[in-house]
N, C-alpha and C. Protein backbone atom coordinates (compact mmCIF):
# COMPACT_ATOMS: atom_id res chain seq x y z
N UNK A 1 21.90 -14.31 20.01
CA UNK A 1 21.31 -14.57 18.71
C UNK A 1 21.09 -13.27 17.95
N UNK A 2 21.34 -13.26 16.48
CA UNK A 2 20.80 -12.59 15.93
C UNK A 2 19.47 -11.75 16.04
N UNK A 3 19.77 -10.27 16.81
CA UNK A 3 18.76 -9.64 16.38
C UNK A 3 17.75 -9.35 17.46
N UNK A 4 18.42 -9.90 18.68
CA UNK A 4 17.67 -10.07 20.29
C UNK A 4 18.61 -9.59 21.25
N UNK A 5 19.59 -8.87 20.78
CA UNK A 5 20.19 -7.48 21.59
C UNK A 5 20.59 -6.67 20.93
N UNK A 6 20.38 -5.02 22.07
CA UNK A 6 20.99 -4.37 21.36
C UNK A 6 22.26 -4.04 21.13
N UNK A 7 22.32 -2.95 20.00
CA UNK A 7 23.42 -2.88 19.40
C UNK A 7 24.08 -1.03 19.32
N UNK A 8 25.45 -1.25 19.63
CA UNK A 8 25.72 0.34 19.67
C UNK A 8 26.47 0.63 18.11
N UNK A 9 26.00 1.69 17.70
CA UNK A 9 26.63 1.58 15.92
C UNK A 9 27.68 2.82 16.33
N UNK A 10 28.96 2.49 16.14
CA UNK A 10 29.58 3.89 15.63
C UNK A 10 29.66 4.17 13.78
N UNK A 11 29.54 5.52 13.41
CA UNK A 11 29.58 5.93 12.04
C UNK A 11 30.68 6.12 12.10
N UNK A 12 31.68 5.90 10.64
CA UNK A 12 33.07 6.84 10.33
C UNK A 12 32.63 7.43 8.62
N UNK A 13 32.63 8.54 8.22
CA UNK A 13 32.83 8.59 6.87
C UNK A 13 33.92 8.89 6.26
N UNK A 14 34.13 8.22 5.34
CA UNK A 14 35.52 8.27 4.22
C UNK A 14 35.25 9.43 3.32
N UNK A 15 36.15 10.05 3.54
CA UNK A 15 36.43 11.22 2.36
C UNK A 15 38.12 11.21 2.01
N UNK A 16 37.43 12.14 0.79
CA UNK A 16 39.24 12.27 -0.16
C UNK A 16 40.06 12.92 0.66
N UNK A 17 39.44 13.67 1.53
CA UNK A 17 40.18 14.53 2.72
C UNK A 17 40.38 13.37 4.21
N UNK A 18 40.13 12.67 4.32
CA UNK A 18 40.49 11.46 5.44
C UNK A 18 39.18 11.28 6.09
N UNK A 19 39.37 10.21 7.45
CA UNK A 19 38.03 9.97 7.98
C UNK A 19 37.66 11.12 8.67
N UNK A 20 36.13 10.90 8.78
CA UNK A 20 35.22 12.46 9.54
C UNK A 20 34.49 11.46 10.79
N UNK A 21 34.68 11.32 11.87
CA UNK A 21 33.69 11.05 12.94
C UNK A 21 32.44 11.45 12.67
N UNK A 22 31.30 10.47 12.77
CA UNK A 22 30.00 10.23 12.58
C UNK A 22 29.70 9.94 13.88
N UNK A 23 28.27 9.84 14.06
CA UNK A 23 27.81 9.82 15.28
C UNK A 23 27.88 8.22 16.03
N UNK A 24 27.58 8.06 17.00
CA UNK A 24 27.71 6.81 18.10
C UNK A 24 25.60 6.37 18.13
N UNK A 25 24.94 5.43 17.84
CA UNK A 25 23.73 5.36 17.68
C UNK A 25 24.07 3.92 18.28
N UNK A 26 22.56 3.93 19.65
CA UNK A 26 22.12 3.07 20.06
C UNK A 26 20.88 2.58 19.06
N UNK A 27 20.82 1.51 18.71
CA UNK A 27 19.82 0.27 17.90
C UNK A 27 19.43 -0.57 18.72
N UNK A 28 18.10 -0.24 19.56
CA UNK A 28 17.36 -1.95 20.16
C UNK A 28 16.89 -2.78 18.98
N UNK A 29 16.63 -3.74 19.87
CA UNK A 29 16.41 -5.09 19.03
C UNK A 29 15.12 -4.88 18.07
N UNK A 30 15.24 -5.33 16.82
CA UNK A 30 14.41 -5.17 15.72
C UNK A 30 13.43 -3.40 15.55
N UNK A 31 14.60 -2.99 15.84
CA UNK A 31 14.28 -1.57 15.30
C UNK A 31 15.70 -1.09 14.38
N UNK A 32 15.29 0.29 14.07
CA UNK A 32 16.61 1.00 13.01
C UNK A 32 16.63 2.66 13.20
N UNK A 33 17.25 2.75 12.56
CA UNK A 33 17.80 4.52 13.05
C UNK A 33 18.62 4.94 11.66
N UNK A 34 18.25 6.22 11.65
CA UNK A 34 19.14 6.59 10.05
C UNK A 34 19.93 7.80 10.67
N UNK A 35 20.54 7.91 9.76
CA UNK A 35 22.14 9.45 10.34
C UNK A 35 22.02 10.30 8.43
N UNK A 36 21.97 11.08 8.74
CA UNK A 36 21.87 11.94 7.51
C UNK A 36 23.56 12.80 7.34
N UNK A 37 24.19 11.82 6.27
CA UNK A 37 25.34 12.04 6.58
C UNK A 37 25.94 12.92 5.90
N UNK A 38 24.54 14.45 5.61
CA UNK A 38 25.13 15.88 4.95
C UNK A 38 25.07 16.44 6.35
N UNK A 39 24.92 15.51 7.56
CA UNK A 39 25.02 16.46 9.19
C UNK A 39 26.62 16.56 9.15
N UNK A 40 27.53 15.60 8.88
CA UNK A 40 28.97 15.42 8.39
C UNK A 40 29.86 15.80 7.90
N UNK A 41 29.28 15.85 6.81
CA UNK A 41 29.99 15.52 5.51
C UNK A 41 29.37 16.79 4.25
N UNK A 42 30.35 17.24 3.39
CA UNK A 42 29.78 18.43 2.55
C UNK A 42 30.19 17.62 1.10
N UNK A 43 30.59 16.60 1.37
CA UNK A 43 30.97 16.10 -0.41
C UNK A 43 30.23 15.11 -0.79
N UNK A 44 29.97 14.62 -2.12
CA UNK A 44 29.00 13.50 -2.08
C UNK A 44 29.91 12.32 -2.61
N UNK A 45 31.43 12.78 -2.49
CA UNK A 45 32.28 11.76 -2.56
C UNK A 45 32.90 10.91 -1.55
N UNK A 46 31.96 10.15 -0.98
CA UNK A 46 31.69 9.74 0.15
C UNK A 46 31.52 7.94 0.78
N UNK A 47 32.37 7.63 1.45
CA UNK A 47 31.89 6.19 1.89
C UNK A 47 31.24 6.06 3.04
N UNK A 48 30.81 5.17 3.66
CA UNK A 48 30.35 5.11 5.22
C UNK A 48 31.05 3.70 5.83
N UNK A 49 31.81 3.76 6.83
CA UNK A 49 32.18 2.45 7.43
C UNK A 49 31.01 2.18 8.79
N UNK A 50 30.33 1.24 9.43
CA UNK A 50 29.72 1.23 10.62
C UNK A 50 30.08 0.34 11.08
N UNK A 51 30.87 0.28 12.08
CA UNK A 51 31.07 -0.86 12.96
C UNK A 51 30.04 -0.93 14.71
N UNK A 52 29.83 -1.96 14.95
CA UNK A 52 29.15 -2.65 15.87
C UNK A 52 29.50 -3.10 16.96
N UNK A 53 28.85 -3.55 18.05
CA UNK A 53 29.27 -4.39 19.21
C UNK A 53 28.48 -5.41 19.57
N UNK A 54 27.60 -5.83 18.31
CA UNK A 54 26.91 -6.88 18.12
C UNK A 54 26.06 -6.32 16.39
N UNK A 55 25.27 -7.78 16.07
CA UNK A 55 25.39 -8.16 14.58
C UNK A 55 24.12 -6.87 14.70
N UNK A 56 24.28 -6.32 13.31
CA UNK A 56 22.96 -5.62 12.50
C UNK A 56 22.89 -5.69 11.04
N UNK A 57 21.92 -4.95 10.72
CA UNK A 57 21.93 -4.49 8.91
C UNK A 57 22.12 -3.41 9.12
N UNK A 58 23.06 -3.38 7.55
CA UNK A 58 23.10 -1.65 7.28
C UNK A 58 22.50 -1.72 5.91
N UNK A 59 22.11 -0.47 5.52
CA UNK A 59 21.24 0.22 4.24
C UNK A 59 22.06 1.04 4.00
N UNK A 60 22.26 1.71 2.70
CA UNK A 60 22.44 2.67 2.14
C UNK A 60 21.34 3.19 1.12
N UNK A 61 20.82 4.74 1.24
CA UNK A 61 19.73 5.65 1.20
C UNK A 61 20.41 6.49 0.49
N UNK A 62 20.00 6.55 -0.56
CA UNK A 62 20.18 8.13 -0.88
C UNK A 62 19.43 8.61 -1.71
N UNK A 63 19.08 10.46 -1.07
CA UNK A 63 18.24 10.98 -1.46
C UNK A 63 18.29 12.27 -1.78
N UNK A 64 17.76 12.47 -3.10
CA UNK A 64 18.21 14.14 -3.64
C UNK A 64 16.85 14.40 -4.61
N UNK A 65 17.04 15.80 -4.48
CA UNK A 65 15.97 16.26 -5.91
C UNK A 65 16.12 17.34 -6.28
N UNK A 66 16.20 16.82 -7.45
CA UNK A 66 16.73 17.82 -9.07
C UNK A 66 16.42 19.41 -9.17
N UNK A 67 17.14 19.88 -9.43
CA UNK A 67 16.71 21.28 -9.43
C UNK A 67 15.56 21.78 -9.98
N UNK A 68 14.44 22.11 -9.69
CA UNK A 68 13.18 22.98 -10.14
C UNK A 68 12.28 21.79 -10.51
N UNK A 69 12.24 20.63 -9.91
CA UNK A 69 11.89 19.26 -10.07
C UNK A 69 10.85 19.18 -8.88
N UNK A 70 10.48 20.09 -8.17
CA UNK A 70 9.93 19.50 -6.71
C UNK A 70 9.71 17.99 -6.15
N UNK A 71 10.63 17.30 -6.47
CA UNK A 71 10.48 16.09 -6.29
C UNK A 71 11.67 15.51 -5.56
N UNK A 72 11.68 14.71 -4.69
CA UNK A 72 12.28 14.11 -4.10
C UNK A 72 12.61 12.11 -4.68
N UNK A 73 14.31 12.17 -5.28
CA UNK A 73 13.78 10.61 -5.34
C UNK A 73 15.38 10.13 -4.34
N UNK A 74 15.06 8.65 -4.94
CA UNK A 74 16.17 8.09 -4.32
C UNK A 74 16.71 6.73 -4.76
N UNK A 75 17.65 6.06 -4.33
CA UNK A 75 18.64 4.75 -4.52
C UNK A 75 18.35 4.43 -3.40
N UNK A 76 18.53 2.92 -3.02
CA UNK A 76 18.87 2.14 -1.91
C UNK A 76 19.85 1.28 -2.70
N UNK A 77 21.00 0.89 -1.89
CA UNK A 77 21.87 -0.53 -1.82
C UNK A 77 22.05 -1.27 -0.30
């Protein structure tokens, strides 16, 4: 059932330059884990594929702040 095992996530990110290996993340059940994918990746022209070996959610986060802004904001989809 949904959401009552865990789950192993592999990351791939898409760039204009081809795929970049992302990390391999274990997910127990009704918990989450984030990958900061400037550990990766140097462009912000960027996709994320995550595939699974059982069902999860994925989020997309992103977070930046403006130059001389001390502020931190962000998007979710």
């Amino acid at each position: 059932n949904f959401g009552e095992n865990p789950a192993t996530a592999t990351i791939t990110f898409l760039t204009a330059q081809g795929e970049v290996p992302g990390p391999q993340v274990n997910v127990a059940p009704g918990q989450r884990a984030s990958v900061n994918a400037g550990n990766y990746v140097t462009s912000f022209d960027v996709a994320t594929r995550v595939t699974s070996d059982n069902p999860l959610v994925v989020e997309r986060s992103c977070y930046y702040s403006p130059a001389g802004s001390g502020r931190t904001l962000g998007t979710c989809d």
